[in-house]
C-alpha atoms as a PDB file:
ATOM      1  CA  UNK A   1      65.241 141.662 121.516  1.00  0.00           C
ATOM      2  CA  UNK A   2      62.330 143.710 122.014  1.00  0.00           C
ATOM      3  CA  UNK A   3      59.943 140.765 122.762  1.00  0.00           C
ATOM      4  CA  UNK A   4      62.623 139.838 125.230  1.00  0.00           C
ATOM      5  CA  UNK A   5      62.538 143.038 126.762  1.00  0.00           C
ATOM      6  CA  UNK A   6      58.572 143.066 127.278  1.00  0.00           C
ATOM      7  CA  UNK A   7      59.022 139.746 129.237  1.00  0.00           C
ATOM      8  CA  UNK A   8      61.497 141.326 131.171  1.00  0.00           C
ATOM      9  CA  UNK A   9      59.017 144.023 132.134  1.00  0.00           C
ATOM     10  CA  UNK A  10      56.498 141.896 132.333  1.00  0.00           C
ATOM     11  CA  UNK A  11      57.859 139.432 135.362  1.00  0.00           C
ATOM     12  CA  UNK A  12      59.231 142.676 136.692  1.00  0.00           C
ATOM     13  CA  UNK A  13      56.354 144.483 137.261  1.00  0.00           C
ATOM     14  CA  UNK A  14      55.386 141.301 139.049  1.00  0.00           C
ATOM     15  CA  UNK A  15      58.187 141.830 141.982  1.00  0.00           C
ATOM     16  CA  UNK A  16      56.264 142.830 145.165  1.00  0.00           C
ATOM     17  CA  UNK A  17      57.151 146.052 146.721  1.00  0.00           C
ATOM     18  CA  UNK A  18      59.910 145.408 149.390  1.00  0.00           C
ATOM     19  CA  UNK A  19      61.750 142.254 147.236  1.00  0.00           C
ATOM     20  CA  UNK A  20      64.333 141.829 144.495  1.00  0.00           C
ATOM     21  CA  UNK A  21      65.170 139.621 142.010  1.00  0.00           C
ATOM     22  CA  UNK A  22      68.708 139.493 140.496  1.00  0.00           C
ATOM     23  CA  UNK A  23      69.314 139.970 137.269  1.00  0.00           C
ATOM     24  CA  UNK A  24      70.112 135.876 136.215  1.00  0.00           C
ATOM     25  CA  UNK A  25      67.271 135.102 138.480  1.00  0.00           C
ATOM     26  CA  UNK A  26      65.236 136.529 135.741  1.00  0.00           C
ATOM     27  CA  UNK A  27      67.039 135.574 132.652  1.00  0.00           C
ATOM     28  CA  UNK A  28      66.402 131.904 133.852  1.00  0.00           C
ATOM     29  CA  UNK A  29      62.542 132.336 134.645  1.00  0.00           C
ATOM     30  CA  UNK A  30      62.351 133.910 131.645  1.00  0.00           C
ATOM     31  CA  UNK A  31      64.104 130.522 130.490  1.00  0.00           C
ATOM     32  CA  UNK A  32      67.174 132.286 129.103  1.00  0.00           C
ATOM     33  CA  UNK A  33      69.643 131.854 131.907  1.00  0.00           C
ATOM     34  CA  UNK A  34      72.625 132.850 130.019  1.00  0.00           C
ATOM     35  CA  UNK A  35      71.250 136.297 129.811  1.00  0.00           C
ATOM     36  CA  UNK A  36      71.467 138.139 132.692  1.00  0.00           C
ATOM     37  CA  UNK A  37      73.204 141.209 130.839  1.00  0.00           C
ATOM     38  CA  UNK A  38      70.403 141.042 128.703  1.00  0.00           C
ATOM     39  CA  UNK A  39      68.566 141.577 132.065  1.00  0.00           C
ATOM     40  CA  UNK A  40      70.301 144.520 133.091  1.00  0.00           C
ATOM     41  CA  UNK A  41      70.099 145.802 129.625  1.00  0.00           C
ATOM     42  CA  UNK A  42      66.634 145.581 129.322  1.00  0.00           C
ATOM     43  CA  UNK A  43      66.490 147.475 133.053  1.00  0.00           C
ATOM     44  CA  UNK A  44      68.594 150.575 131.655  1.00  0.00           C
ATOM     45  CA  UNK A  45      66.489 150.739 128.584  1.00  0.00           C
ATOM     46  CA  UNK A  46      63.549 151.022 130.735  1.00  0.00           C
ATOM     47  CA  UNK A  47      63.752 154.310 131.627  1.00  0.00           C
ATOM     48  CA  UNK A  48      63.029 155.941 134.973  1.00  0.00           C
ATOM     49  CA  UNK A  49      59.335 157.386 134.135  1.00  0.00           C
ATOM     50  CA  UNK A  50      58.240 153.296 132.785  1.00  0.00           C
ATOM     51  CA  UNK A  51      55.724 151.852 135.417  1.00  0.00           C
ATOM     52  CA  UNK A  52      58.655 149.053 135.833  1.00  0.00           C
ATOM     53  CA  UNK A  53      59.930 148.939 138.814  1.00  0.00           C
ATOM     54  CA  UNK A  54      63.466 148.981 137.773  1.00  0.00           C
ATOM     55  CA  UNK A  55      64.792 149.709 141.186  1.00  0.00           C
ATOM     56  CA  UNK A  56      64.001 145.929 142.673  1.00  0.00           C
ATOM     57  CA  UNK A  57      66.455 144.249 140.160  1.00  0.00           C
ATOM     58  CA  UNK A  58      70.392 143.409 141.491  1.00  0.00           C
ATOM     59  CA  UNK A  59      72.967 141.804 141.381  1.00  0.00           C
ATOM     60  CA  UNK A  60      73.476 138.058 142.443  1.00  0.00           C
ATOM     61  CA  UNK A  61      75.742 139.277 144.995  1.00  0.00           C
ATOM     62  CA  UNK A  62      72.884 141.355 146.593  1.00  0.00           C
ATOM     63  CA  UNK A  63      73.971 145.099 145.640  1.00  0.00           C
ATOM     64  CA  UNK A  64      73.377 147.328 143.388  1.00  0.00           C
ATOM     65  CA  UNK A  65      74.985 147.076 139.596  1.00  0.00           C
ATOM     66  CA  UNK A  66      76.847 150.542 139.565  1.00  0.00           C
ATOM     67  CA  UNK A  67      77.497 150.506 135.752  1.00  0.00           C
ATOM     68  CA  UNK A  68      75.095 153.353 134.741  1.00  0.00           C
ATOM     69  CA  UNK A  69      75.145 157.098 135.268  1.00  0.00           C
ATOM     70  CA  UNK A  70      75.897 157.852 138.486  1.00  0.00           C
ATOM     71  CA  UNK A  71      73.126 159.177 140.201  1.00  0.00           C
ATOM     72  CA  UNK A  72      70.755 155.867 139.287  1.00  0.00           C
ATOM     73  CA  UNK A  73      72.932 153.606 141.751  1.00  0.00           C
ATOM     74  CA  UNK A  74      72.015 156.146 144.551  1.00  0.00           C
ATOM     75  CA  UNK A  75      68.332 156.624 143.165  1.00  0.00           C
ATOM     76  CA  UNK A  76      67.841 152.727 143.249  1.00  0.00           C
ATOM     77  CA  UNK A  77      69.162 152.000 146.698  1.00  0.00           C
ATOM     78  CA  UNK A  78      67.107 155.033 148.228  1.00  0.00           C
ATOM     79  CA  UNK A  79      63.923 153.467 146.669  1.00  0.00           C
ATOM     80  CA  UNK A  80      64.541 150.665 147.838  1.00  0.00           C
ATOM     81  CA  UNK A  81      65.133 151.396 151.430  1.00  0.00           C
ATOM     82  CA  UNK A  82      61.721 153.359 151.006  1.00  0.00           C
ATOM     83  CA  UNK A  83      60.094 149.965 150.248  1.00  0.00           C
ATOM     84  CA  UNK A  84      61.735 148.839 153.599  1.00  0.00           C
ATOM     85  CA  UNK A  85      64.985 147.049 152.212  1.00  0.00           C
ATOM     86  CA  UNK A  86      68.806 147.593 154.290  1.00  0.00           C
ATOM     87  CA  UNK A  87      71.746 147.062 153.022  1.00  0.00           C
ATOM     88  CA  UNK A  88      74.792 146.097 154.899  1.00  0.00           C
ATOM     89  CA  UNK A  89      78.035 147.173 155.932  1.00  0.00           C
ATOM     90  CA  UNK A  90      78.876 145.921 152.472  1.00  0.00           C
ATOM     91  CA  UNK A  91      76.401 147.858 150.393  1.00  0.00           C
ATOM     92  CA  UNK A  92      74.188 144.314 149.609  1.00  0.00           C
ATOM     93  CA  UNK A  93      70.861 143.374 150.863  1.00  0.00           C
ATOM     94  CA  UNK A  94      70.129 140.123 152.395  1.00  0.00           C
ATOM     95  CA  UNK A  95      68.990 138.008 149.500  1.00  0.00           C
ATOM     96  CA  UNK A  96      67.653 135.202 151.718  1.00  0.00           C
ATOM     97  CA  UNK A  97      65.473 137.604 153.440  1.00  0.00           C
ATOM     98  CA  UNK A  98      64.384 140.496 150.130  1.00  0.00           C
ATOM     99  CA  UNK A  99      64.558 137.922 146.928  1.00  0.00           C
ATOM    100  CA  UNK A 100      61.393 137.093 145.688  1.00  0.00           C
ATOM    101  CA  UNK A 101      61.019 133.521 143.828  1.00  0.00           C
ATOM    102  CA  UNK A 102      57.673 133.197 141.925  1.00  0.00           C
ATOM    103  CA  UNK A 103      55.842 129.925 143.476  1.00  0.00           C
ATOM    104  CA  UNK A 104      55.805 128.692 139.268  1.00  0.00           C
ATOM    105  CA  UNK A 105      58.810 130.052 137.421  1.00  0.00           C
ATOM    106  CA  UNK A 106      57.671 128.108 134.432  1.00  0.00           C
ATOM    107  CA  UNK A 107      54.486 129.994 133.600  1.00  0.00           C
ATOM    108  CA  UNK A 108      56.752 133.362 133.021  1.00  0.00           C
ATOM    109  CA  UNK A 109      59.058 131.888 130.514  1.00  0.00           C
ATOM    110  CA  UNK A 110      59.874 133.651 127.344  1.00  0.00           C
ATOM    111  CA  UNK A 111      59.285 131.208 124.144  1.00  0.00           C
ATOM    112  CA  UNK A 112      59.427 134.220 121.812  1.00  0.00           C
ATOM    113  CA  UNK A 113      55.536 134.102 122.240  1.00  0.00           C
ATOM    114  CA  UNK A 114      54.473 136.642 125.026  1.00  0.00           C
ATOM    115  CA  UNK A 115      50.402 135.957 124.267  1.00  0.00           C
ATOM    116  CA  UNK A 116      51.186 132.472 126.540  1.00  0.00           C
ATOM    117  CA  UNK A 117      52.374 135.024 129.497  1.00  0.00           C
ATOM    118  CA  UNK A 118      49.670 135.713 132.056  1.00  0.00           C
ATOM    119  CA  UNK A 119      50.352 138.898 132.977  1.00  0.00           C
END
């Protein structure tokens, strides 16, 4: 799982400032699209001191995944309104306008072999 995890980071560091990515979004890039918990594993794992921007990962749905300690949902949304995203009436961002696709999701795809990723 670890290898998984590093491709995880990897695309992830990759997410401009002021976009998202959802959490299955990345499983499939990373051509496992069955798992996004995996995803949001990886994410909690991560830790908040990492140099992966953790924050710029959601839901498919657009919000923010409340299922870790409580003050990281709060944490993540005010980082990410400091990168310039808002959140509706609804607590979810606008994924048409905030997700970021990667112009060629096959070059990021985890084959258990992360020398072949370019970043």
């Amino acid at each position: 799982m670890a290898n998984f995890y590093d491709a995880v980071y990897r695309l992830v560091r990759k997410i401009p400032r002021g976009r998202v990515m959802t959490y299955g979004q990345i499983a499939t890039i990373l051509g496992a699209p069955r798992a996004a918990r995996a995803v949001g594993y990886a994410m909690r794992a991560s830790g908040r001191e990492d140099d992966v921007p953790w924050q710029r990962v959601i839901n498919a749905q657009g919000r923010i995944s409340a299922r870790t300690e409580v003050e990281r949902p709060m944490l993540q949304r005010m980082l990410l309104e400091a990168e310039g995203i808002t959140f509706d009436a609804d607590d979810a961002c606008d994924l048409k306008r905030y997700r970021w696709d990667p112009k060629n999701p096959d070059r990021y795809r985890f084959e258990g072999a992360l020398d072949k990723l370019p970043f």
